[in-house]
N, C-alpha and C. Protein backbone atom coordinates (compact mmCIF):
# COMPACT_ATOMS: atom_id res chain seq x y z
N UNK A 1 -27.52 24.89 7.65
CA UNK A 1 -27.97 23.65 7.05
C UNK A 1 -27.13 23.35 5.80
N UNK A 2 -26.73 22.39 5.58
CA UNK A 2 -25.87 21.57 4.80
C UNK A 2 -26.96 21.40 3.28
N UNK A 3 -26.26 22.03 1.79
CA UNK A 3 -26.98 21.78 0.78
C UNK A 3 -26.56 20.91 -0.19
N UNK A 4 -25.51 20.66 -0.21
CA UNK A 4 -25.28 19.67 -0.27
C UNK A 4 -23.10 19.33 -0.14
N UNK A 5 -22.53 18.51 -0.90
CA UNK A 5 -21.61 18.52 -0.80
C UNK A 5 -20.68 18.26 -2.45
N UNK A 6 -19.62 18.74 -2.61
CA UNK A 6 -18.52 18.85 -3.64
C UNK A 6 -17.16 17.55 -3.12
N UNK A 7 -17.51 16.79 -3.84
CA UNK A 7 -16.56 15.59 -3.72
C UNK A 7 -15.70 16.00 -4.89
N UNK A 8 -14.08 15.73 -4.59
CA UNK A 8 -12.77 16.45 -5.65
C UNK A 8 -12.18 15.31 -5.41
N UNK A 9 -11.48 14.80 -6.42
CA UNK A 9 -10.90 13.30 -6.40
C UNK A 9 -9.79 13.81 -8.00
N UNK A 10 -8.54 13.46 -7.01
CA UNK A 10 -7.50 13.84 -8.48
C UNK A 10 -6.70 12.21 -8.81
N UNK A 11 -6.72 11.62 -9.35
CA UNK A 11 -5.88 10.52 -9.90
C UNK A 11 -4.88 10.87 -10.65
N UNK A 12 -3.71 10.42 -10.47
CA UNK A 12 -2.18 10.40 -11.16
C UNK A 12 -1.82 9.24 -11.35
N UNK A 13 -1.06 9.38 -12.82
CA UNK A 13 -0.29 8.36 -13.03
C UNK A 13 -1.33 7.26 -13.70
N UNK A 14 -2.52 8.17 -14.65
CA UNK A 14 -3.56 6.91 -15.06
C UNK A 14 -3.09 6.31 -16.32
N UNK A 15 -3.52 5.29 -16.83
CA UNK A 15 -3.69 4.44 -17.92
C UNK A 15 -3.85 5.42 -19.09
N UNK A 16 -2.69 6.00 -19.83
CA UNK A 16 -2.91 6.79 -20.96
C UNK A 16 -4.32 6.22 -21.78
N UNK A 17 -3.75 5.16 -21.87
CA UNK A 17 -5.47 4.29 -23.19
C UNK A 17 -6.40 4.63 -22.51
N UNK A 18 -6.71 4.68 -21.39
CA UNK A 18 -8.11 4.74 -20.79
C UNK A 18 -8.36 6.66 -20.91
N UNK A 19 -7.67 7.02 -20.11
CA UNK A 19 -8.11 8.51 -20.38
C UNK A 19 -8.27 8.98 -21.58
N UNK A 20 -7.65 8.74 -22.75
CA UNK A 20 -7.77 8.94 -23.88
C UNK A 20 -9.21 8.31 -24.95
N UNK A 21 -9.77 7.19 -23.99
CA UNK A 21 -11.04 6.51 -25.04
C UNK A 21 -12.24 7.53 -24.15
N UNK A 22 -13.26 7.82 -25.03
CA UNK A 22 -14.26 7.73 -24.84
C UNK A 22 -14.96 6.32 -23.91
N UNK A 23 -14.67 5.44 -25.05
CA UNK A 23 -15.87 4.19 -24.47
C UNK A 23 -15.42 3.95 -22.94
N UNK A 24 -14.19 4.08 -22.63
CA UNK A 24 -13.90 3.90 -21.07
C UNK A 24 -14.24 5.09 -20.04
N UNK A 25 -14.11 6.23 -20.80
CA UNK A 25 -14.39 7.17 -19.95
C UNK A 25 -16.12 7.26 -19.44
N UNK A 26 -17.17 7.10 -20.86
CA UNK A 26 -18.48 6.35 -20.54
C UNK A 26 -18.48 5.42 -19.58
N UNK A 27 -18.28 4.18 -20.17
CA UNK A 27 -18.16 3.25 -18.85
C UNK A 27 -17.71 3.36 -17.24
N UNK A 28 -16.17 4.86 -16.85
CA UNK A 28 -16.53 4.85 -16.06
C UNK A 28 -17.47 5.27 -15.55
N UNK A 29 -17.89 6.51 -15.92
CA UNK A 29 -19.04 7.36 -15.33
C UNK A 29 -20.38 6.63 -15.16
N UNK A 30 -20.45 5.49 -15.63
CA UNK A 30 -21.75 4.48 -15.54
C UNK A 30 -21.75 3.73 -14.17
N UNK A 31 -20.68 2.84 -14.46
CA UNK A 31 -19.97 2.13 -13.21
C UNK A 31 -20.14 3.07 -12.04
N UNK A 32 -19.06 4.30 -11.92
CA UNK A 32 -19.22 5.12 -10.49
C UNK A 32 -20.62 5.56 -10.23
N UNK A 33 -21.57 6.10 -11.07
CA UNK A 33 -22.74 6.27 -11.00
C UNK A 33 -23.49 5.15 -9.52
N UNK A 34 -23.58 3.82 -10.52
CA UNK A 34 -23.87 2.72 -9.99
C UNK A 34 -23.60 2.66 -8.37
N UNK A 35 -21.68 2.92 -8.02
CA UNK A 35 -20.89 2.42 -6.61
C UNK A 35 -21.61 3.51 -5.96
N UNK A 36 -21.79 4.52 -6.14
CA UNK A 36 -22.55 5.86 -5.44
C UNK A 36 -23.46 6.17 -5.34
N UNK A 37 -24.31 5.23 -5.78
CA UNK A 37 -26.07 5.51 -5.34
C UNK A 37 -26.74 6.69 -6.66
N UNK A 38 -26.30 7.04 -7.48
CA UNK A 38 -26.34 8.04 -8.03
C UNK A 38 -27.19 7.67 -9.41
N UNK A 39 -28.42 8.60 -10.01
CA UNK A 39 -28.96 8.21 -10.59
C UNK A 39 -29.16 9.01 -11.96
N UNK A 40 -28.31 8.00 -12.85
CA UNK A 40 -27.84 9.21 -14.32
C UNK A 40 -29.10 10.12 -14.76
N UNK A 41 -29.30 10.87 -14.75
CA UNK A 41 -30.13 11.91 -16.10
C UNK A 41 -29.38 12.15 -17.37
N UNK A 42 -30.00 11.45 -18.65
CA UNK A 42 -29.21 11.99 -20.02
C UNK A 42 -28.06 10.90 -20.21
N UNK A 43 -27.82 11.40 -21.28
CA UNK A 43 -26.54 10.89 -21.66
C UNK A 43 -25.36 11.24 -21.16
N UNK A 44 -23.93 10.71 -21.05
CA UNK A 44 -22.58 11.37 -20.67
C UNK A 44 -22.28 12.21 -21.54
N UNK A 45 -21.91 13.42 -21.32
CA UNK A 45 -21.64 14.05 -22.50
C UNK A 45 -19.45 14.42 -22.62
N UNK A 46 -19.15 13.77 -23.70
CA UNK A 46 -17.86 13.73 -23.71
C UNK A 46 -17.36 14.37 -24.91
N UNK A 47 -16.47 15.94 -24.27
CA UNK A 47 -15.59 16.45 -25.49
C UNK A 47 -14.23 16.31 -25.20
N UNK A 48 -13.82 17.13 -26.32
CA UNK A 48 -12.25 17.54 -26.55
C UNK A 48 -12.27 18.93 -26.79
N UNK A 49 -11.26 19.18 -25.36
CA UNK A 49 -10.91 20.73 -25.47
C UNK A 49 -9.84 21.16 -24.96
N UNK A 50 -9.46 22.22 -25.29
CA UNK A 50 -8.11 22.91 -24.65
C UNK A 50 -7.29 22.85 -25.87
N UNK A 51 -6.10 23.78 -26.20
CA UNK A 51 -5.18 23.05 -27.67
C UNK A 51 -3.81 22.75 -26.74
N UNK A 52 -3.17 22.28 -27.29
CA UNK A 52 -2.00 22.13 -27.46
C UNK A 52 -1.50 20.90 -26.30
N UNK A 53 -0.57 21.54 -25.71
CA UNK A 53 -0.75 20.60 -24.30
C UNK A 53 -2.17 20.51 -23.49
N UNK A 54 -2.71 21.67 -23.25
CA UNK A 54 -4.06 21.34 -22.69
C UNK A 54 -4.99 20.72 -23.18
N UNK A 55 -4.73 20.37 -24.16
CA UNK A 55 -6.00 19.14 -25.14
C UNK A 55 -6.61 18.09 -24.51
N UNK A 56 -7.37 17.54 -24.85
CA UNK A 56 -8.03 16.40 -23.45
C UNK A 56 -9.02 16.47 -23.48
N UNK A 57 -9.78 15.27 -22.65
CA UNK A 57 -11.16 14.87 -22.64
C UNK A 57 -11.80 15.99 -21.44
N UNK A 58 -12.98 16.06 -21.43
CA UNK A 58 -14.00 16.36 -20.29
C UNK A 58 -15.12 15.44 -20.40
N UNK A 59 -15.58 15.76 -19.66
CA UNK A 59 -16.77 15.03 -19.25
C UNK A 59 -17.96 15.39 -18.37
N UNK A 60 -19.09 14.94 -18.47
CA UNK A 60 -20.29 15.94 -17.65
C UNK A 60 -21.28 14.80 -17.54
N UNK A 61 -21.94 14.33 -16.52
CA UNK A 61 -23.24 13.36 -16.21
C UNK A 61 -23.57 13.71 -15.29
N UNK A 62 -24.97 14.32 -15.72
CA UNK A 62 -26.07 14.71 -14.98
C UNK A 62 -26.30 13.66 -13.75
N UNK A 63 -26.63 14.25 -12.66
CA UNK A 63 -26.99 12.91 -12.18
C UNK A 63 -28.42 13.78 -11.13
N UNK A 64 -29.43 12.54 -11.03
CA UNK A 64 -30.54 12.83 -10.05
C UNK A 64 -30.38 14.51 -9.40
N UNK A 65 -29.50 14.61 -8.35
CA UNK A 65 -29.46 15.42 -7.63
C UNK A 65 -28.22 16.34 -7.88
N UNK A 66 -27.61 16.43 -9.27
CA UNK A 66 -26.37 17.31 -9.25
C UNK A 66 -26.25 17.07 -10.52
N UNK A 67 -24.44 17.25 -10.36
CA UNK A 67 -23.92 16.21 -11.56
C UNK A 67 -22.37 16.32 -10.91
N UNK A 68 -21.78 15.45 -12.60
CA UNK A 68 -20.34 14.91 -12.08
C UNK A 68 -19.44 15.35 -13.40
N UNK A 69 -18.58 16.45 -13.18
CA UNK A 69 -17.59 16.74 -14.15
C UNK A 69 -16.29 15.89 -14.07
N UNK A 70 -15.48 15.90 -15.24
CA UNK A 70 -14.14 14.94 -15.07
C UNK A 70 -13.32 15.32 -16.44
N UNK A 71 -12.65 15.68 -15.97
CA UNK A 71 -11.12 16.73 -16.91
C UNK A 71 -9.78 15.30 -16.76
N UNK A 72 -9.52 15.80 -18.08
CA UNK A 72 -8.75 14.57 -18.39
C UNK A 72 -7.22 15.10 -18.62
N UNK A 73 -6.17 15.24 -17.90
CA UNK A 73 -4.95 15.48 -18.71
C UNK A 73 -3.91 14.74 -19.04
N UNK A 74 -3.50 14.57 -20.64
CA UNK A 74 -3.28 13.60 -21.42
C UNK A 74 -1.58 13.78 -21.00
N UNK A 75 -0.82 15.04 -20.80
CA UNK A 75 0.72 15.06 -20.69
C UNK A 75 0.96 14.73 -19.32
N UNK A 76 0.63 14.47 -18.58
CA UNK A 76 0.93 14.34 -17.02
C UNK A 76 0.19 12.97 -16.68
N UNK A 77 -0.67 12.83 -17.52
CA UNK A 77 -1.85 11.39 -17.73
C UNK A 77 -3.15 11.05 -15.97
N UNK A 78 -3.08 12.46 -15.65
CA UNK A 78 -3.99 12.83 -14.81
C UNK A 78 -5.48 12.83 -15.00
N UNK A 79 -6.94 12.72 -13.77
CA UNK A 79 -8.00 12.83 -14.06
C UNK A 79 -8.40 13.37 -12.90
N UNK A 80 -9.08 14.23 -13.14
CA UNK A 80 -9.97 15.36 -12.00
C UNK A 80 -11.34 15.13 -12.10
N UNK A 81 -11.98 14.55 -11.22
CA UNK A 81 -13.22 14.39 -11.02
C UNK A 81 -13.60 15.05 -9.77
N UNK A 82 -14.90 15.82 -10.53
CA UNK A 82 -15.51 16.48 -9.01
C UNK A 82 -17.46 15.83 -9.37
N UNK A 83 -18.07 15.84 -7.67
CA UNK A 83 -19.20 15.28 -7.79
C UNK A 83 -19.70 16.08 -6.68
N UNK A 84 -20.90 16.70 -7.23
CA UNK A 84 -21.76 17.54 -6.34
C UNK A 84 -22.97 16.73 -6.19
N UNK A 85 -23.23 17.22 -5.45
CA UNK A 85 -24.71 16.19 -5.50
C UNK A 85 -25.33 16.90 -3.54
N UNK A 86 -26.38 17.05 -3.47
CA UNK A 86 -27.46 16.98 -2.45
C UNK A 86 -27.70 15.99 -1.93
N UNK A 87 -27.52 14.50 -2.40
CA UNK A 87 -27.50 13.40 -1.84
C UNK A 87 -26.79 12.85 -0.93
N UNK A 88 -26.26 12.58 0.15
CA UNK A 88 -24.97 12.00 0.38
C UNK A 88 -24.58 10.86 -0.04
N UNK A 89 -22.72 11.05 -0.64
CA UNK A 89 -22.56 10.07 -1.27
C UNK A 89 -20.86 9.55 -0.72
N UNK A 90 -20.08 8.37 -0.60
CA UNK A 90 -18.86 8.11 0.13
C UNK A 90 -17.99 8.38 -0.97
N UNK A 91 -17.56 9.54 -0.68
CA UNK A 91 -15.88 10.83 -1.60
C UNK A 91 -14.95 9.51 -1.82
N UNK A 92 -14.63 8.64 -0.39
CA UNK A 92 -13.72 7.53 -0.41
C UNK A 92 -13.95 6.54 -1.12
N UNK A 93 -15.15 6.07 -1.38
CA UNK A 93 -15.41 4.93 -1.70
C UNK A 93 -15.25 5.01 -3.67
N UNK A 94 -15.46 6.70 -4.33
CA UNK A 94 -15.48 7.35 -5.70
C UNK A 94 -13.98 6.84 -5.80
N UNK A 95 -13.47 7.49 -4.58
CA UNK A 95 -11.64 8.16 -5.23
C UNK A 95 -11.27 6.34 -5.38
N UNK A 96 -11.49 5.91 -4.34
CA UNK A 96 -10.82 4.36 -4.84
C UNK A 96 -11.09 3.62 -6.17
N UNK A 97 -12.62 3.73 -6.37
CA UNK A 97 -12.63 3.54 -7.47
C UNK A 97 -12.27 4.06 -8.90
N UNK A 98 -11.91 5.57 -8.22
CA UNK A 98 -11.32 5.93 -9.79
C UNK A 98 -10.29 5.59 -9.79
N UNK A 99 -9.23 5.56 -8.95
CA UNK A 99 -7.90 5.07 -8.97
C UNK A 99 -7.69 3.38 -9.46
N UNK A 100 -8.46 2.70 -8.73
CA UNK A 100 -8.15 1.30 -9.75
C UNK A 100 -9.14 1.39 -11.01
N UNK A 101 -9.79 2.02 -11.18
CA UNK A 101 -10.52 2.22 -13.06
C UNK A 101 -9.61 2.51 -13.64
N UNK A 102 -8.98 3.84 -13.21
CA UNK A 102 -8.04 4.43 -14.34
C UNK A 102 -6.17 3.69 -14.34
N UNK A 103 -6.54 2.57 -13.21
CA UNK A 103 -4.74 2.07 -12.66
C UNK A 103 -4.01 3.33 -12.12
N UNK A 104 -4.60 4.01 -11.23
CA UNK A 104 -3.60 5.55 -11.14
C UNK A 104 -2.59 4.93 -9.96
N UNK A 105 -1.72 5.79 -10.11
CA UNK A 105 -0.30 5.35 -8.77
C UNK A 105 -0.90 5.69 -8.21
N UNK A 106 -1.52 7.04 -7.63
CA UNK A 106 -1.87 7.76 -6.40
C UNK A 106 -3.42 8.53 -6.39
N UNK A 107 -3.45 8.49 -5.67
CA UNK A 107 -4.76 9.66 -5.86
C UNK A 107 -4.83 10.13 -4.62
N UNK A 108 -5.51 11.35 -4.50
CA UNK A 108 -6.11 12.36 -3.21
C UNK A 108 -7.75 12.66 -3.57
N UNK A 109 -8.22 12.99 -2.38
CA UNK A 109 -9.71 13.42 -2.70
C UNK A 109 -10.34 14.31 -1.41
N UNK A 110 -11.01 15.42 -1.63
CA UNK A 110 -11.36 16.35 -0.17
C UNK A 110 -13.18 16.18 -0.57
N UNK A 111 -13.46 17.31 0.31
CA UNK A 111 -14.96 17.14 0.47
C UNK A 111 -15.25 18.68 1.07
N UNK A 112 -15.97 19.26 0.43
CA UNK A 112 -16.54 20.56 0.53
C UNK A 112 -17.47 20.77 0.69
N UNK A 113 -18.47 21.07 2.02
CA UNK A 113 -19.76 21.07 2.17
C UNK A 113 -20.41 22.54 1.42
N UNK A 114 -21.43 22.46 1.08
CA UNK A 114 -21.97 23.92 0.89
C UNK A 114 -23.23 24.16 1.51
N UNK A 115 -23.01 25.22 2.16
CA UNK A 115 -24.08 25.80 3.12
C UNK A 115 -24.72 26.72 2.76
């Protein structure tokens, strides 16, 4: 039996300004919330970590049935979002939208059931 599933969505080539603000990185996680059926618990919670080159945003929103992490890297201007959740939710329908949120050239995204 299926418990739920791990949605991985990598964007390249994003909008330095955007990965770098807070208020956009909030906003997305509100927005995708919304496209995915997904129902926030709490606040987004947004730091800065890693030094040097690895410096960069994260990100964490609880959601109903999981939650949704999102790692930000500022030298390559990349974003890694993963979304677990018990709910089912469309991996495709996230990755597109992170890719035109963040303007990324490319993106990929898999799907990992857990049993």
């Amino acid at each position: 039996m299926e418990w739920g599933k791990l949605g991985t969505i990598n964007v390249y080539g994003c909008n330095p300004k955007k990965i770098r603000s807070k208020k956009h990185i909030r906003n997305f996680v509100k927005i995708l919330c919304e496209g995915i059926g997904m129902e926030r618990k709490g606040p987004c919670r947004i730091k800065r970590f890693g030094k040097d080159d690895l410096e960069g945003y994260s990100a964490i929103q609880f959601i109903e049935y999981s939650s949704i992490t999102i790692h930000f890297d500022e030298i390559e201007n990349r974003a890694f979002i993963d979304i677990f959740s018990c709910k089912d939710f469309d991996v495709k329908r996230a990755e597109n939208f992170s890719k035109k949120f963040f303007n990324g050239k490319k993106s990929s995204s898999k799907i990992l059931a857990r049993k």
